[in-house]
Protein backbone atom coordinates (compact mmCIF):
# COMPACT_ATOMS: atom_id res chain seq x y z
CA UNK A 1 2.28 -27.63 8.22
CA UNK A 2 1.37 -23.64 7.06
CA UNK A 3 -2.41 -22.85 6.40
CA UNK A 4 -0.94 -21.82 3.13
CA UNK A 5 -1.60 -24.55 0.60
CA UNK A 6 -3.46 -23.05 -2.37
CA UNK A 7 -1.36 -21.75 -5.70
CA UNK A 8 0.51 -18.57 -5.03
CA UNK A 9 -2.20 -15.78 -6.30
CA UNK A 10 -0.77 -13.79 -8.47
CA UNK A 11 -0.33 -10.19 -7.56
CA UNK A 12 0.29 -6.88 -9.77
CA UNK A 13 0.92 -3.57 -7.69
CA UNK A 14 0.55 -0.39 -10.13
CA UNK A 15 2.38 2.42 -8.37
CA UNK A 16 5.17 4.32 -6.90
CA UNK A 17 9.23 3.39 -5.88
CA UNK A 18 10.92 5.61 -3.85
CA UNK A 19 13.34 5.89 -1.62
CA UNK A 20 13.20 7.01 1.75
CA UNK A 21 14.81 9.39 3.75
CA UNK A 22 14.45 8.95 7.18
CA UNK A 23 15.36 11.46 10.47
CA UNK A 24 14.52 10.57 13.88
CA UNK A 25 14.03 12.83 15.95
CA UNK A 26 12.67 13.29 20.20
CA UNK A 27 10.22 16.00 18.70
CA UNK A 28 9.18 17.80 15.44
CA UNK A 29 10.75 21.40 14.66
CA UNK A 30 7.86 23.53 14.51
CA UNK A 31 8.04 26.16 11.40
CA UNK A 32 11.68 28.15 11.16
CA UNK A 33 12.75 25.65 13.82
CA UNK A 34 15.77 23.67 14.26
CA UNK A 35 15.95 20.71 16.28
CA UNK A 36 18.74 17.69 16.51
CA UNK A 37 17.87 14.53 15.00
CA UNK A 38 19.24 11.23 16.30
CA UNK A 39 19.72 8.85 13.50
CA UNK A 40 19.54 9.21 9.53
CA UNK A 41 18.93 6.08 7.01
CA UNK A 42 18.26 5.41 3.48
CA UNK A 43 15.75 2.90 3.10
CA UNK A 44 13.54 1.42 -0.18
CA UNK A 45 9.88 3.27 -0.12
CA UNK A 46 6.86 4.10 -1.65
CA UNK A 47 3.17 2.72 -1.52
CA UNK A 48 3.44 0.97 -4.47
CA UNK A 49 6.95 -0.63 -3.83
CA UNK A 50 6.16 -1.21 0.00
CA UNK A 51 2.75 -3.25 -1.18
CA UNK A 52 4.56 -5.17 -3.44
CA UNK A 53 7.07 -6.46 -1.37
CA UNK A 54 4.71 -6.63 1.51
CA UNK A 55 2.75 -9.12 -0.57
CA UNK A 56 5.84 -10.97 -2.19
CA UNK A 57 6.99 -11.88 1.86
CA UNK A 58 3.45 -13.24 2.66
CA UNK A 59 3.55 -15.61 -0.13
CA UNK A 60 2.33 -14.06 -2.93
CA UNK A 61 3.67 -13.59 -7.03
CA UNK A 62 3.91 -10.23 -7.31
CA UNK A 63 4.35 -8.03 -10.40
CA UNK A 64 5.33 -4.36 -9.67
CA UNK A 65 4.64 -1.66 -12.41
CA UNK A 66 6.26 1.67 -12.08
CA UNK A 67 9.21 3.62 -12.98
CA UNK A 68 12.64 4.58 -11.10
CA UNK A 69 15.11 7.24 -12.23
CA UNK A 70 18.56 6.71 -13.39
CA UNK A 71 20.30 7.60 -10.82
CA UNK A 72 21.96 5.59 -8.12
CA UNK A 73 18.83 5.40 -5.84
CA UNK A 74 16.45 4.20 -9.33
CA UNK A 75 18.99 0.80 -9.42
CA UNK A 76 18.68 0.27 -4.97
CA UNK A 77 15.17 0.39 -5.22
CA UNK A 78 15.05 -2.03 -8.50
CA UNK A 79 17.86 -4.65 -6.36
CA UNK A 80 15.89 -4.55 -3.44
CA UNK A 81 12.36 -5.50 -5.11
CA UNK A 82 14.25 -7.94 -6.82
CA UNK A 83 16.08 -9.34 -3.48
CA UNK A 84 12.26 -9.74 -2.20
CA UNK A 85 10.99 -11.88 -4.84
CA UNK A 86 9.10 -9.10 -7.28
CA UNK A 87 8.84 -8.93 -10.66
CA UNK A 88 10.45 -6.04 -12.20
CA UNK A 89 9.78 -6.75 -16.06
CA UNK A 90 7.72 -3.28 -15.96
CA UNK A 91 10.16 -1.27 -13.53
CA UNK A 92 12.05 0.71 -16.07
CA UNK A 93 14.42 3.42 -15.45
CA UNK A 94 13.07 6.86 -16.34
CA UNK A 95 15.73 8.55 -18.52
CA UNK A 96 17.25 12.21 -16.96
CA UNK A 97 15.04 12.53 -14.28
CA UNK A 98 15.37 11.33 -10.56
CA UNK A 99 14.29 8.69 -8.33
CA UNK A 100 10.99 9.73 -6.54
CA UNK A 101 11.80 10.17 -3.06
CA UNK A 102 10.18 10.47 0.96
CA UNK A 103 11.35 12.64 3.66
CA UNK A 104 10.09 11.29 6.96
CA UNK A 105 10.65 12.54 10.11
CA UNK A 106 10.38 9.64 12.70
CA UNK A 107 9.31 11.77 15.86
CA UNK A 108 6.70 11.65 19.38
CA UNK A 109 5.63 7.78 18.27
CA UNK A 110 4.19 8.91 14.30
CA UNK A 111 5.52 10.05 11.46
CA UNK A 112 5.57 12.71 9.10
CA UNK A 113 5.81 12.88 5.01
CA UNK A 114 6.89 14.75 2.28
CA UNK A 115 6.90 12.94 -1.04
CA UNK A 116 8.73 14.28 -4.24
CA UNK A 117 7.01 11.84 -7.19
CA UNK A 118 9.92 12.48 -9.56
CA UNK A 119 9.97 9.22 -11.84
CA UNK A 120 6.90 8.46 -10.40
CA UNK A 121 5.30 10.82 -12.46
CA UNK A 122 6.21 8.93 -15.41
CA UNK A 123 4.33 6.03 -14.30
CA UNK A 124 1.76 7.29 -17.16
CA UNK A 125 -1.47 5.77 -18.75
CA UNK A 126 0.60 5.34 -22.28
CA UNK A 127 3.48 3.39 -20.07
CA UNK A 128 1.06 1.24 -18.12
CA UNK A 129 -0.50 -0.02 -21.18
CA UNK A 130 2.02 -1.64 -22.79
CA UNK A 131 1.59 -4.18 -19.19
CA UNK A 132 -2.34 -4.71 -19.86
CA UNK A 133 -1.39 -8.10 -20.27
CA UNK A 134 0.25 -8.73 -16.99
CA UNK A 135 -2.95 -6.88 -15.28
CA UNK A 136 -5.24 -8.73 -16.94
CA UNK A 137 -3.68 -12.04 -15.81
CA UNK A 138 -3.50 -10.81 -12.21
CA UNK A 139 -6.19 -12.35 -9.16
CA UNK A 140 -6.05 -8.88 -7.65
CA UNK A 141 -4.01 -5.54 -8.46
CA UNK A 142 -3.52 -2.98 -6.04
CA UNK A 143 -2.94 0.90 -6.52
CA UNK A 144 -2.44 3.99 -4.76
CA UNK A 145 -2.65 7.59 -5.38
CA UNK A 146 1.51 8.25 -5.84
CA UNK A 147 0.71 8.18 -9.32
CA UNK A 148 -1.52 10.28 -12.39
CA UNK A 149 -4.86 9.88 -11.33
CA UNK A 150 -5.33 9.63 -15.06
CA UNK A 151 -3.20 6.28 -14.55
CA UNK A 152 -5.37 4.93 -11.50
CA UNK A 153 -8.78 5.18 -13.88
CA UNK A 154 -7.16 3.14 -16.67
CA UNK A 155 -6.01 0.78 -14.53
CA UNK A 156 -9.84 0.82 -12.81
CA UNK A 157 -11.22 0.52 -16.52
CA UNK A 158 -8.81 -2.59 -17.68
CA UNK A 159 -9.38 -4.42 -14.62
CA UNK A 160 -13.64 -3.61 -14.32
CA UNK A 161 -13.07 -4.82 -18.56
CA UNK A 162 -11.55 -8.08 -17.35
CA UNK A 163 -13.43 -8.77 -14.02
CA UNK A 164 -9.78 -8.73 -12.35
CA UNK A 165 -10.76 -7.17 -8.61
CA UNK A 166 -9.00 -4.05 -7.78
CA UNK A 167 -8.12 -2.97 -4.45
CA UNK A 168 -7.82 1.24 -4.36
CA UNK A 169 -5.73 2.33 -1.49
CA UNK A 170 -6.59 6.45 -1.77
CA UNK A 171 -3.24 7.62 -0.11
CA UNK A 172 -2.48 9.83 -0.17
CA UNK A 173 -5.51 11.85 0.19
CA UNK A 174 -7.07 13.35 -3.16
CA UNK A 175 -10.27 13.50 -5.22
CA UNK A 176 -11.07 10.78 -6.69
CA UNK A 177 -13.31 10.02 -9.83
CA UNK A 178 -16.58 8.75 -9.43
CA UNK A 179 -15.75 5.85 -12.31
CA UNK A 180 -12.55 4.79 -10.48
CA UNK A 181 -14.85 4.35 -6.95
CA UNK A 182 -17.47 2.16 -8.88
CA UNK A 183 -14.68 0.17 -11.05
CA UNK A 184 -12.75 -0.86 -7.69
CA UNK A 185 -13.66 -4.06 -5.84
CA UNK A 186 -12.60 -2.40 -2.70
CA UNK A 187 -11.49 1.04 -1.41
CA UNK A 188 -9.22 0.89 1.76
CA UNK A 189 -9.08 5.17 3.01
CA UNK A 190 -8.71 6.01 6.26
CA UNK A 191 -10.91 7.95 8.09
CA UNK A 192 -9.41 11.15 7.04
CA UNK A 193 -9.27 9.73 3.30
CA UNK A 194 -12.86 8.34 3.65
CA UNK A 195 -14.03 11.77 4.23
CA UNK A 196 -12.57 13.50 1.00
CA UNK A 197 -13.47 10.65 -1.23
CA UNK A 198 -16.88 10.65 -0.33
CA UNK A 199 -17.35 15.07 0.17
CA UNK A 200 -17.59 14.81 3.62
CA UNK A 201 -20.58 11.76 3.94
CA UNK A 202 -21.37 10.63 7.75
CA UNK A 203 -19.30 7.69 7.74
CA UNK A 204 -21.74 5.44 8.45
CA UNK A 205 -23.59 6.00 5.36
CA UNK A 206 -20.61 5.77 3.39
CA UNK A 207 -20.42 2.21 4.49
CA UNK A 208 -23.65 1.64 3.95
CA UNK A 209 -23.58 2.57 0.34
CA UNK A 210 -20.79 0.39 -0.26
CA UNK A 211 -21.18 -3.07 1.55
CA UNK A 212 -18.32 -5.35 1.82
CA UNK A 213 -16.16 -3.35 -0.72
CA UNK A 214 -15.33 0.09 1.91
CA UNK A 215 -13.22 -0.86 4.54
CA UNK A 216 -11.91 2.16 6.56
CA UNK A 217 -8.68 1.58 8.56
CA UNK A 218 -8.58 3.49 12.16
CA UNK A 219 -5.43 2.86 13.26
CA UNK A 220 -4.91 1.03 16.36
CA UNK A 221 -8.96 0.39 16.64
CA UNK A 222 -8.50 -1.94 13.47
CA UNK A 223 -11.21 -1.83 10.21
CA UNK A 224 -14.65 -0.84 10.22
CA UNK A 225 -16.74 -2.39 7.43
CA UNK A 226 -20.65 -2.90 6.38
CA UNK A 227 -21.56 -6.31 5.87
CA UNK A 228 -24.73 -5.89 4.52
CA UNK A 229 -26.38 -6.15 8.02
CA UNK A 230 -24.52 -4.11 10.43
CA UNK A 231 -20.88 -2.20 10.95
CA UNK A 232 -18.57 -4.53 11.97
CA UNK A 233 -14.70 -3.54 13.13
CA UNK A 234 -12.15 -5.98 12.98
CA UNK A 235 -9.59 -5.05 15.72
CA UNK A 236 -6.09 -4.57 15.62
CA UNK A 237 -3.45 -6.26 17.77
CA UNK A 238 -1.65 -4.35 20.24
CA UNK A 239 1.63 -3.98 20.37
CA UNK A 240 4.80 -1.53 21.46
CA UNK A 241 5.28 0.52 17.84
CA UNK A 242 8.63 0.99 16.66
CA UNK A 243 8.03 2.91 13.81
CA UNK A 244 4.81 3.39 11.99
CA UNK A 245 5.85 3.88 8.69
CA UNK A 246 4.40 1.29 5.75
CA UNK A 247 2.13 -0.24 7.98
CA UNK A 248 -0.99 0.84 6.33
CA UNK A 249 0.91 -0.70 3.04
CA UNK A 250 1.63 -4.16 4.92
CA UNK A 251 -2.54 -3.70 5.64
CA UNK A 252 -3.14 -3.60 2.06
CA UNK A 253 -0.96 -5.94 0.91
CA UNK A 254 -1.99 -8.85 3.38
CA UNK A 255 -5.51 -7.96 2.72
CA UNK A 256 -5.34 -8.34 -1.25
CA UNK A 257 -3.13 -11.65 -0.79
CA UNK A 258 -5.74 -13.30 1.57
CA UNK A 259 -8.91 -11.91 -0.70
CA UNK A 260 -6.96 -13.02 -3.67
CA UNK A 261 -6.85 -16.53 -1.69
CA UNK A 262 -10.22 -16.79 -1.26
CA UNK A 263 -10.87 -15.96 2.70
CA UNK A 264 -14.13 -13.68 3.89
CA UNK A 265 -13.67 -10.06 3.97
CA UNK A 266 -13.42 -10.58 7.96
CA UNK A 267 -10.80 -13.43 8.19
CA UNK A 268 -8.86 -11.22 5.14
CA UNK A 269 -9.17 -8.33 7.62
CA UNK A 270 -7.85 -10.28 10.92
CA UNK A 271 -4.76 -11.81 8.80
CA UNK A 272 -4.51 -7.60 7.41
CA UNK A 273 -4.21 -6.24 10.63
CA UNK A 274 -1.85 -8.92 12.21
CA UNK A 275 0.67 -8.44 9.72
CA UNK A 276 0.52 -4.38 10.23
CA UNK A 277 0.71 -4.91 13.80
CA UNK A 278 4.16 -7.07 13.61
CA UNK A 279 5.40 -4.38 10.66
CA UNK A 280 5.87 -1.61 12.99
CA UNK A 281 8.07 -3.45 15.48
CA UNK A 282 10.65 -3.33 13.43
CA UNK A 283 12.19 0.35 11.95
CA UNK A 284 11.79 1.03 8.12
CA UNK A 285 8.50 0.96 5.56
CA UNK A 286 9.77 -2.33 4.10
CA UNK A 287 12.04 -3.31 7.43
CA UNK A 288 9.13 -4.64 9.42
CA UNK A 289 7.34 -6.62 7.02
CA UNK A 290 6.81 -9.76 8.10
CA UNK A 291 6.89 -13.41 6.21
CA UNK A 292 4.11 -15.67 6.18
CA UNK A 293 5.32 -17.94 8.74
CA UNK A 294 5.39 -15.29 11.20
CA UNK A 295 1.95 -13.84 10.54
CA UNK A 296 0.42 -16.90 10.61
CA UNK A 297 2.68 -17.96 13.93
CA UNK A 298 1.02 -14.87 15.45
CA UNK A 299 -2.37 -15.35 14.55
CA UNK A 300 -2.42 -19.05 16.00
């Protein structure tokens, strides 16, 4: 019989759909460089997308807010959150303007971005409000930085207003209010991220100010946390990568589903990391995911 027993907790993901592009590639063209690529596929994207279906395959009722364009690419992305079990009641089509979209170039065992917002840039603090209801029903909401930041500190005002938790993924990398750090339950940056959101800080004091609520990912080392007492790093699981891509949103997701559960920080963290490890043995952001069964298989 699964672990998983409780109600399904209920989800909402504020935050970007895309789609994304993807060349692969033996090695990255360096600047007025061309190189040949060995594949090219289409394939559903963005943080806030990824997160939500990422958390809809782990068990999860999930709620996605954002916007699409309407083109062609706005109605893939809307069919394939629906195919995965996510609401998409506040997914609405953005009128004359185009899908948001990734360019990713798959090369040397990493990846790298460029993101056009597009729609996403409609995903705007006047649009988000008319869901306040949906966010203030939610056991967690998660958001990223794909969107306004005016957006992200409305959302981190309606959820500190209705003592729903909010987890703040800061990718990618920006400034980031004061009032939105102190309204979110927990910030998840990377160690790169950690460093602009908190003007360069020693890390360790950074995780001292903020017990139990900063939880920095470093890649294939795992998450490094302050529990009150001392740093403690959950490690990751190793395993032959694939492609990398959406496995820091697969972290996210499977740590907001487990919180929203009730598990500790550190079992939340373990069941995190074991899902991000089996996402990137499989090719695409959303392609890897795993189910619960599987992550749960893995971690017995």
């Amino acid at each position: 019989m699964s672990a998983y027993t409780k109600k399904q907790p209920r989800v909402v993901v504020v935050g970007s759909c895309s789609m994304d592009l993807v060349v692969t590639s033996s090695r990255r063209p360096g600047a007025g460089e061309t190189v040949l690529g060995e594949s090219f596929k289409t394939v559903p994207g963005g943080k806030g997308a990824n997160q939500a279906v990422a958390a809809a395959r782990l068990g999860a009722d999930v709620s996605m807010i954002g916007r699409v364009g309407d083109d062609s690419l706005g109605q893939t992305i809307l069919d394939n959150l629906k195919q995965n079990g996510v609401c998409t009641d506040n997914v609405e089509p953005v009128t004359h303007c185009e899908s948001g979209t990734a360019h990713i170039i798959l090369a040397e065992g990493d990846n790298s971005i460029i993101v056009v917002e597009a729609a996403n840039r409609h995903v705007t603090p006047e649009y988000v409000e008319q869901a306040r209801a949906v966010i203030e029903q939610a056991d967690i909401v998660l958001i990223q930085q794909e969107i306004p930041a005016e957006t992200v500190l409305l959302v981190s005002r309606i959820c500190k207003q209705s003592g729903v938790p909010l987890l703040l993924n800061p990718a990618p990398a920006r400034p980031v209010e004061a009032e939105v750090i102190d309204n979110s339950a927990y910030l998840t940056p990377n160690e790169h991220e950690a460093s602009l959101l908190f003007d360069g800080a020693e890390l360790g004091e950074s995780l001292r100010k903020y017990p139990n609520r900063l939880i920095v990912t470093e890649g294939s080392r795992g998450a490094r946390y302050f529990d009150g007492q001392e740093e403690a790093v959950v490690p990751s699981y190793p395993v032959e990568a694939v492609d990398t891509t959406g496995a820091g949103d697969t972290f996210n997701a499977a740590f907001a589903v487990a919180l929203a559960e009730g598990k500790s920080i550190a079992d939340s963290l373990r069941f995190a990391n074991r899902a991000a490890s089996l996402s990137v043995t499989r090719f695409g952001a959303q392609g890897g995911m795993p189910k619960r069964a599987e992550v749960e298989e893995a971690l017995a």
